[in-house]
N, C-alpha and C. Protein backbone atom coordinates (compact mmCIF):
# COMPACT_ATOMS: atom_id res chain seq x y z
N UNK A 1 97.14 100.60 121.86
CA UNK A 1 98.14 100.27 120.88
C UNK A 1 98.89 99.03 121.33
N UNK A 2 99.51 98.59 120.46
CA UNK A 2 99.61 97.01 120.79
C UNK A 2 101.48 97.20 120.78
N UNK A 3 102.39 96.92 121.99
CA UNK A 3 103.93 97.28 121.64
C UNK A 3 104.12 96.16 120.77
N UNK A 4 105.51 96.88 119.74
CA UNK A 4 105.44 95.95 118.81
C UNK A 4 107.39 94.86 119.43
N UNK A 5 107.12 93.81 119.05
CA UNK A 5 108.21 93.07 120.08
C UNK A 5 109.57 93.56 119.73
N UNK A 6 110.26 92.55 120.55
CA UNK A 6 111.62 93.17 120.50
C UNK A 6 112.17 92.12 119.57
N UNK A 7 111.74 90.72 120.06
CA UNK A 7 112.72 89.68 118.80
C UNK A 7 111.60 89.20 118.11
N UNK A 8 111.61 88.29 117.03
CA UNK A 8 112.53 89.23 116.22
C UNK A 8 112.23 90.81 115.39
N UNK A 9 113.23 91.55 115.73
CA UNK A 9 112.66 92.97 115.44
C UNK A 9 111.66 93.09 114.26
N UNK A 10 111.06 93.91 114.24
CA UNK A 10 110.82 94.81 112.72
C UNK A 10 111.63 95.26 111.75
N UNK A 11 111.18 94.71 110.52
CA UNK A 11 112.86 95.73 109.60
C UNK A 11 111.81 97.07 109.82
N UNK A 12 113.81 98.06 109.28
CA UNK A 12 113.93 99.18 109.41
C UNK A 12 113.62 99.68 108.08
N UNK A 13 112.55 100.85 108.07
CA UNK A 13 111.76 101.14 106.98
C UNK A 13 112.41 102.66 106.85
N UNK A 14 112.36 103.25 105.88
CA UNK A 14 112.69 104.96 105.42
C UNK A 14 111.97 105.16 104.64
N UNK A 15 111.89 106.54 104.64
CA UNK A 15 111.01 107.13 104.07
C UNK A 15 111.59 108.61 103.67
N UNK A 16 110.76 109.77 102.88
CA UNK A 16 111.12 110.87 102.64
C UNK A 16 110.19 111.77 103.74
N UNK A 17 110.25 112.49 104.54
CA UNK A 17 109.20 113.67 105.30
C UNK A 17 109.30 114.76 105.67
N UNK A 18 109.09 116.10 105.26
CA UNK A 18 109.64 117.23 105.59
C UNK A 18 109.82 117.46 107.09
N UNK A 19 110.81 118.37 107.76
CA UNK A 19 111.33 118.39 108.73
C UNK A 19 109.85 118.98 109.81
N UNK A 20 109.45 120.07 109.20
CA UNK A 20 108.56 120.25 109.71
C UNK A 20 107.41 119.70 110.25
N UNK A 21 107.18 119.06 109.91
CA UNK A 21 106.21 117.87 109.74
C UNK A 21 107.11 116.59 110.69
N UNK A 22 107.60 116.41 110.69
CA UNK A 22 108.33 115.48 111.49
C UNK A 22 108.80 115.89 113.21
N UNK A 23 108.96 117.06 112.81
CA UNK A 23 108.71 117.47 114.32
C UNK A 23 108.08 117.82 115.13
N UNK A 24 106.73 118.28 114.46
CA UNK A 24 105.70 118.68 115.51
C UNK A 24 104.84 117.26 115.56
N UNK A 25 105.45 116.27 114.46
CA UNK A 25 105.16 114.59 114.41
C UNK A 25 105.48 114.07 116.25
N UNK A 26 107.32 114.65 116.44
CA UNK A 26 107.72 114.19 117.69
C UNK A 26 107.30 114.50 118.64
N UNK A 27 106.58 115.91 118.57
CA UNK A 27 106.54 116.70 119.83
C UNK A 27 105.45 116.17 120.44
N UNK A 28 104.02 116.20 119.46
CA UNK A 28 102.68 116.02 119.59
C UNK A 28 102.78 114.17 120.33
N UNK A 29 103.75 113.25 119.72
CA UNK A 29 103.24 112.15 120.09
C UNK A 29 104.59 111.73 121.39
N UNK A 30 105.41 112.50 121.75
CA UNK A 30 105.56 112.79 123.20
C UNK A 30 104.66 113.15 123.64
N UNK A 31 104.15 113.91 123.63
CA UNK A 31 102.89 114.34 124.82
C UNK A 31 102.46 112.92 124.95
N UNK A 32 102.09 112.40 124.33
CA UNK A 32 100.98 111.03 123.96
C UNK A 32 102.11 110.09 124.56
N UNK A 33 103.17 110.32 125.15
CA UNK A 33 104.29 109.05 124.93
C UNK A 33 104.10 107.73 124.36
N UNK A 34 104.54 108.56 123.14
CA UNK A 34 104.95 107.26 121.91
C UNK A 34 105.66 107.91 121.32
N UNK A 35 106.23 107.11 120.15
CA UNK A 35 106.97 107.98 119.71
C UNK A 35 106.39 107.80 118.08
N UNK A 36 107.47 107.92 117.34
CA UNK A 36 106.71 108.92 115.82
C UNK A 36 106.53 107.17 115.09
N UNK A 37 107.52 106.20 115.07
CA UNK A 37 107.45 105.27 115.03
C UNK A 37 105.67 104.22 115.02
N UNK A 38 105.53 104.30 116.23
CA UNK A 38 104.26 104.03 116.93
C UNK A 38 102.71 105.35 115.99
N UNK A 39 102.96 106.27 115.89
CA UNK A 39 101.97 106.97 115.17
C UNK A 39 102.57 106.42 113.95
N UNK A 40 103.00 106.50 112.82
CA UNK A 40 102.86 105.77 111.71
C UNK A 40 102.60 104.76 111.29
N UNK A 41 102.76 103.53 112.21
CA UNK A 41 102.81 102.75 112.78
C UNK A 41 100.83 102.31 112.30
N UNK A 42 100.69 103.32 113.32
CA UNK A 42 98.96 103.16 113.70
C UNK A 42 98.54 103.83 112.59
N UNK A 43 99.00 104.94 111.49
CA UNK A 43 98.44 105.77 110.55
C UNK A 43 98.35 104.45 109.20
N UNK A 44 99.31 103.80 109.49
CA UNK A 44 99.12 103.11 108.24
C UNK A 44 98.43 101.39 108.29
N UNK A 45 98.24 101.50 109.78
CA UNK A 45 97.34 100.22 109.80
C UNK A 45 96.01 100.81 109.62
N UNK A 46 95.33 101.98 109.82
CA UNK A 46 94.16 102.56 109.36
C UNK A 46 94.21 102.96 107.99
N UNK A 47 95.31 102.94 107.60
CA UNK A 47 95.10 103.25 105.64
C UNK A 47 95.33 101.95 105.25
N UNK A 48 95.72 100.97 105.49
CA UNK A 48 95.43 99.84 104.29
C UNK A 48 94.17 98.95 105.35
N UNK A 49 93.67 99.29 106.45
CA UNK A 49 92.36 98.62 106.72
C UNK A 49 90.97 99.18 106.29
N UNK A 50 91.50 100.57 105.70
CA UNK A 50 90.61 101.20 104.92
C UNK A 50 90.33 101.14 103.56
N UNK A 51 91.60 100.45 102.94
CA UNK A 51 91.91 100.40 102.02
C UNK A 51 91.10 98.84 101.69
N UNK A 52 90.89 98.25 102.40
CA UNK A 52 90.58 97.00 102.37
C UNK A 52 88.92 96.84 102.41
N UNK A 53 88.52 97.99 102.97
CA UNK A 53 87.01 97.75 102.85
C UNK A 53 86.35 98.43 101.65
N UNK A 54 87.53 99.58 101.06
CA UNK A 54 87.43 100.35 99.94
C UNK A 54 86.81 99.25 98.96
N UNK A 55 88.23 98.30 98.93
CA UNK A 55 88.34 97.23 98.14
C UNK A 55 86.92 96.13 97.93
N UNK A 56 86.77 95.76 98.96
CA UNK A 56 85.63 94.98 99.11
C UNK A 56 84.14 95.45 98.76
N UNK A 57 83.99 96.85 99.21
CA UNK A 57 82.61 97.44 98.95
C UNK A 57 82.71 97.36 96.77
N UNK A 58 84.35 97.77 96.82
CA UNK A 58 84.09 97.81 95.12
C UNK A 58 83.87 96.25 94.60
N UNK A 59 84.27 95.29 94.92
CA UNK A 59 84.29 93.94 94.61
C UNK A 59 82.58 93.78 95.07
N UNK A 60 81.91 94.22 95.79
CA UNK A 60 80.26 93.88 96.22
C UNK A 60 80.08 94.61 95.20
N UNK A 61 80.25 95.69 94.78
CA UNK A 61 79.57 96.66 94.07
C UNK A 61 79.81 96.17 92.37
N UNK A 62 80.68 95.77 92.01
CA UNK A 62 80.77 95.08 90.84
C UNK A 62 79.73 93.51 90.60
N UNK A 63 80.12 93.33 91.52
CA UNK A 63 79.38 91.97 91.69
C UNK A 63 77.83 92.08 91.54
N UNK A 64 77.63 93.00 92.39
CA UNK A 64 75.76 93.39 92.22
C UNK A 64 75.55 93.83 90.77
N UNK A 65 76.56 94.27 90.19
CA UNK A 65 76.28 95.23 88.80
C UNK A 65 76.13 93.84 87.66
N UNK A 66 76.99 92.96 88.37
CA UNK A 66 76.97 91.74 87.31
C UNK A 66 75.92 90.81 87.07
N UNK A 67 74.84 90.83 88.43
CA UNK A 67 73.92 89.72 88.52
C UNK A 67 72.67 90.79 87.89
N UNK A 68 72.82 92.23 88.03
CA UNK A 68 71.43 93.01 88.01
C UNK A 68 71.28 92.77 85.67
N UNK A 69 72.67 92.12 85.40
CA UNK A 69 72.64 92.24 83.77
C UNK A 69 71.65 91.21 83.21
């Protein structure tokens, strides 16, 4: 995982997350020392880099549909 710097910071993001869920969020990524920050962090650079090949396979996949006309 890559630390993310100190200057200039990151803005401060919120969100809605049930408590439950947020704490066994803290507990689990103590063990891991990181903190909950750092796992979301990493959860959502794997959802929009996923999101991105989603994207692209559909942009190939249109594209092939257009030349096969």
């Amino acid at each position: 995982m890559t630390p993310m710097p100190n200057a200039p910071r990151t803005p401060l993001r919120s969100f809605r997350i049930p408590d439950d869920l947020y704490t066994e969020a803290q507990q689990i990524a103590a063990t891991q020392d990181e903190s909950v920050s750092d796992v979301v962090r990493q959860a959502l650079e794997r959802y929009v880099k996923a999101g991105r090949r989603r994207a692209r396979a559909d942009a190939a996949a249109r594209k092939s549909t257009l030349y096969k006309r």
